[in-house]
N, C-alpha and C. Protein backbone atom coordinates (compact mmCIF):
# COMPACT_ATOMS: atom_id res chain seq x y z
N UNK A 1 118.91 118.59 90.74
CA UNK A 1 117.83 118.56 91.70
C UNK A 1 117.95 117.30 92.55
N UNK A 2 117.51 117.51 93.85
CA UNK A 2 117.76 115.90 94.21
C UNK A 2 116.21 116.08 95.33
N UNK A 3 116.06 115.25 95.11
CA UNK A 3 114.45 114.45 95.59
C UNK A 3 114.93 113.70 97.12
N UNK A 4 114.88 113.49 98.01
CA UNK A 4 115.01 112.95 99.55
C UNK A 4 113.63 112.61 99.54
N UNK A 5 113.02 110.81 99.37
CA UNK A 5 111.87 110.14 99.70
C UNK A 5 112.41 108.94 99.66
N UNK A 6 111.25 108.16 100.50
CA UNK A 6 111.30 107.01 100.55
C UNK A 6 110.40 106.31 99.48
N UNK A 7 109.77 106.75 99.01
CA UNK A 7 109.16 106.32 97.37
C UNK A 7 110.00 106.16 96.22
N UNK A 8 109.79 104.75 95.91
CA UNK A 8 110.84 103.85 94.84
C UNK A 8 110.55 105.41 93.65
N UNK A 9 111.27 105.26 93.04
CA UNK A 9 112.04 106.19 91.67
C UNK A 9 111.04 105.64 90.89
N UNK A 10 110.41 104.53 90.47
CA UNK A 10 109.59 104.28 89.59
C UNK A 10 108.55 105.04 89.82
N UNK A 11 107.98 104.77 91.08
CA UNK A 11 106.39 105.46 91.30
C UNK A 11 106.50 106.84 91.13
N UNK A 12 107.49 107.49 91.22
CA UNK A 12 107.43 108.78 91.24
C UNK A 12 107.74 109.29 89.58
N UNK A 13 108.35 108.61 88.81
CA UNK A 13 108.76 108.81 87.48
C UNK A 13 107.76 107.99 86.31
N UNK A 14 106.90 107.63 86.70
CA UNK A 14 105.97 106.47 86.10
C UNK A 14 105.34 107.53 85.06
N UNK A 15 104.56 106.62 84.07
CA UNK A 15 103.63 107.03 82.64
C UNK A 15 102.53 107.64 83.69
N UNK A 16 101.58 108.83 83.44
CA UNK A 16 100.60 108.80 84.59
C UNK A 16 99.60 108.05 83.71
N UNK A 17 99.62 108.55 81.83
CA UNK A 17 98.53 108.03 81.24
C UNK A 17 98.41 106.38 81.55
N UNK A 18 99.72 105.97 81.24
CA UNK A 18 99.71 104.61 81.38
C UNK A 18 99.00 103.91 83.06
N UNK A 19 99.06 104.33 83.82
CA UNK A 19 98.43 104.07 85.00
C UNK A 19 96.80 104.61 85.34
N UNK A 20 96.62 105.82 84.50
CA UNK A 20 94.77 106.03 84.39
C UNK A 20 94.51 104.80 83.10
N UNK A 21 95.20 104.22 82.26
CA UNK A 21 94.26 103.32 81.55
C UNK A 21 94.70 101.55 81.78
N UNK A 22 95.38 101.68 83.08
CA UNK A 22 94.92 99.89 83.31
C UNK A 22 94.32 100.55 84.91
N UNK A 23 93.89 101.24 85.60
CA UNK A 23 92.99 101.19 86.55
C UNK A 23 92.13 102.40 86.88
N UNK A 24 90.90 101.30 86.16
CA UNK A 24 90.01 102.37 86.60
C UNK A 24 88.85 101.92 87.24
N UNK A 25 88.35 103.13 88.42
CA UNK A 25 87.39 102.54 89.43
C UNK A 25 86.64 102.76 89.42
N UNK A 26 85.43 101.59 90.01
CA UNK A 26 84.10 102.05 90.16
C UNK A 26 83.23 102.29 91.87
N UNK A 27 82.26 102.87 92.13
CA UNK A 27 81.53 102.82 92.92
C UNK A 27 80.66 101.60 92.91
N UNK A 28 80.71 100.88 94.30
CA UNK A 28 79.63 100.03 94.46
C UNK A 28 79.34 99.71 95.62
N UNK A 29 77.88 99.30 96.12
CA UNK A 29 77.21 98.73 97.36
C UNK A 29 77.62 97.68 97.67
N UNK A 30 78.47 97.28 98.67
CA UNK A 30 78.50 95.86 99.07
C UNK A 30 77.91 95.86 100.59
N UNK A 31 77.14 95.07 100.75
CA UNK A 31 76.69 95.05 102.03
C UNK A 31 76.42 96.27 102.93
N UNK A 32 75.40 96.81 101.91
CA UNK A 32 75.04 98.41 102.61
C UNK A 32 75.92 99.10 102.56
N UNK A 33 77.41 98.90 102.02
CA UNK A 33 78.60 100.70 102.36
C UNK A 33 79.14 100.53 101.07
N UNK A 34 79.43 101.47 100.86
CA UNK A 34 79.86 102.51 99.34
C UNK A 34 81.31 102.22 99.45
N UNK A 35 81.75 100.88 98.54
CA UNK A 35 83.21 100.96 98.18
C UNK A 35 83.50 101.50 96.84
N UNK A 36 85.03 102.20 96.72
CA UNK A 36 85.89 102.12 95.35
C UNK A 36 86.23 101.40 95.09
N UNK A 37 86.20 100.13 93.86
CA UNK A 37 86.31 99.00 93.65
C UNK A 37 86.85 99.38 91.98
N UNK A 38 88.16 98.14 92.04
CA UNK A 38 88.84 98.28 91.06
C UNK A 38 88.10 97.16 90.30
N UNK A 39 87.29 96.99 88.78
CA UNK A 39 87.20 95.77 88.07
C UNK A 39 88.20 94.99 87.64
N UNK A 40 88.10 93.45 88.16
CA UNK A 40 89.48 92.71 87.78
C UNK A 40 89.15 91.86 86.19
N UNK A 41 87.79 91.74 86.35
CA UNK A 41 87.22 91.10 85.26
C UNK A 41 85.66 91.02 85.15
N UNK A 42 84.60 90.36 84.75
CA UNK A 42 83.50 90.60 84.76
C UNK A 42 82.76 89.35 86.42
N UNK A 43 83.32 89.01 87.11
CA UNK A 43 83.19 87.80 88.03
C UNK A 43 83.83 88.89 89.63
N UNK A 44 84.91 89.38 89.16
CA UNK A 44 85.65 90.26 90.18
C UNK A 44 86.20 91.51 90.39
N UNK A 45 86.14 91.66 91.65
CA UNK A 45 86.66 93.18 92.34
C UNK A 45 87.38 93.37 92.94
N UNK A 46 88.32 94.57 93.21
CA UNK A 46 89.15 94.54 94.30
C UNK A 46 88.95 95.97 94.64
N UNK A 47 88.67 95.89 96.05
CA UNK A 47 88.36 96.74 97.27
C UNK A 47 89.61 97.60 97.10
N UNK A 48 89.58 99.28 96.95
CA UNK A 48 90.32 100.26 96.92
C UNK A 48 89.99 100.89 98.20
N UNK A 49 88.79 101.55 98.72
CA UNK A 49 88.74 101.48 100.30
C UNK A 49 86.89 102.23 100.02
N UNK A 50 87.15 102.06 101.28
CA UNK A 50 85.47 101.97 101.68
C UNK A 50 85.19 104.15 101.31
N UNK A 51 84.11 104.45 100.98
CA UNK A 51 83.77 106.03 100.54
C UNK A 51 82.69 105.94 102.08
N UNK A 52 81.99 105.30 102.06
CA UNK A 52 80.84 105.58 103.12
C UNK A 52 80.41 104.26 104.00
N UNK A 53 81.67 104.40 105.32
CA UNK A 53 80.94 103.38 106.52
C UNK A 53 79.90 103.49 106.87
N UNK A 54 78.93 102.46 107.43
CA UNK A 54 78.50 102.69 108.64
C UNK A 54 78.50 102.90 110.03
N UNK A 55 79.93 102.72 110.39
CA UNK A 55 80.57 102.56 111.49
C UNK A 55 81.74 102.11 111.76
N UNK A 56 82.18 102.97 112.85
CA UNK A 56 83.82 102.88 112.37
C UNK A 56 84.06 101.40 112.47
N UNK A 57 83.24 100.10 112.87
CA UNK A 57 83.59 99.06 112.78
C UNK A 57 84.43 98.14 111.71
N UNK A 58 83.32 99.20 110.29
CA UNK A 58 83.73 98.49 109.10
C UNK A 58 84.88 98.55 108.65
N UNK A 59 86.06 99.74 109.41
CA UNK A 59 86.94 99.96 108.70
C UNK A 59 88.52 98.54 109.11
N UNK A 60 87.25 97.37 109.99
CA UNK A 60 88.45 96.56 110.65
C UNK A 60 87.80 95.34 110.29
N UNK A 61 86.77 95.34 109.42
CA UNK A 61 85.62 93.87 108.48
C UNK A 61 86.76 93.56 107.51
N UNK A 62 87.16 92.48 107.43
CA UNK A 62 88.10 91.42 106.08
C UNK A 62 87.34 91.99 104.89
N UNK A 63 86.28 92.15 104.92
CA UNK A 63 85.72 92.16 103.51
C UNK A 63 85.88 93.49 103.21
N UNK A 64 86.13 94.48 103.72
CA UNK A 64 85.97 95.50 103.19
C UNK A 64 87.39 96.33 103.19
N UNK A 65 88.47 95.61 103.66
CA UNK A 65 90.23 96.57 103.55
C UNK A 65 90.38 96.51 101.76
N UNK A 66 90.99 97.23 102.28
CA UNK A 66 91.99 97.44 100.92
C UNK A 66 93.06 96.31 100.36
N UNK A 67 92.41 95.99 99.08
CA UNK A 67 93.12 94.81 98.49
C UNK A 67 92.41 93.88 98.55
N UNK A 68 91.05 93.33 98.97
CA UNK A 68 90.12 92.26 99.03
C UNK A 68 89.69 92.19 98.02
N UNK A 69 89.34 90.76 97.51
CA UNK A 69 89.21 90.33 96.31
C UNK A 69 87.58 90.22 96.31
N UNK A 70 86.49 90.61 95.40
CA UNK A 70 85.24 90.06 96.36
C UNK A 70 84.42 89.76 94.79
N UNK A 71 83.60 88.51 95.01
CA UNK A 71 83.24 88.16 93.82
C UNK A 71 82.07 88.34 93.81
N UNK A 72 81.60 88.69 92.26
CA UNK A 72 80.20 89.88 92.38
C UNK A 72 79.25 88.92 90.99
N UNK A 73 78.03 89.17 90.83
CA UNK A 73 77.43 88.33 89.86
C UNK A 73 77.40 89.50 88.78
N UNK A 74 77.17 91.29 88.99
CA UNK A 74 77.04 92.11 88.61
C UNK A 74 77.12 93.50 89.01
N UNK A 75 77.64 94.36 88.22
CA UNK A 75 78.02 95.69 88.77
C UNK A 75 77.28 96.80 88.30
């Protein structure tokens, strides 16, 4: 069989279990819009992407891309 992608051989051949049990996400309000937020620890988050803008503005706010680190008192 031969596969033609530009996706590394790992990602495509990876554990899936092993990847549902080091990330798992939650829903949360930050500043009025509904992100998927990965828990990094009980202090932090990281922004997976926004579920519900308010405007297409937010999708170009630092705080809210994908991969932002954002520190929370509680979730």
């Amino acid at each position: 069989m031969t596969l033609y992608t530009v996706i590394p051989e790992e990602e495509i051949f990876k554990n899936e279990s092993q990847e549902q049990a080091q990330q798992i996400f939650h829903e949360m309000v930050w500043e009025g819009r509904l992100l998927l937020v990965q828990r990094l620890n009980d202090d932090y988050v990281r922004v997976e992407r926004i579920l519900q803008p308010c405007g297409i503005q937010d999708f170009l706010h630092p705080a809210f891309q994908p991969g932002t680190v954002l520190q929370i008192n509680n979730m």
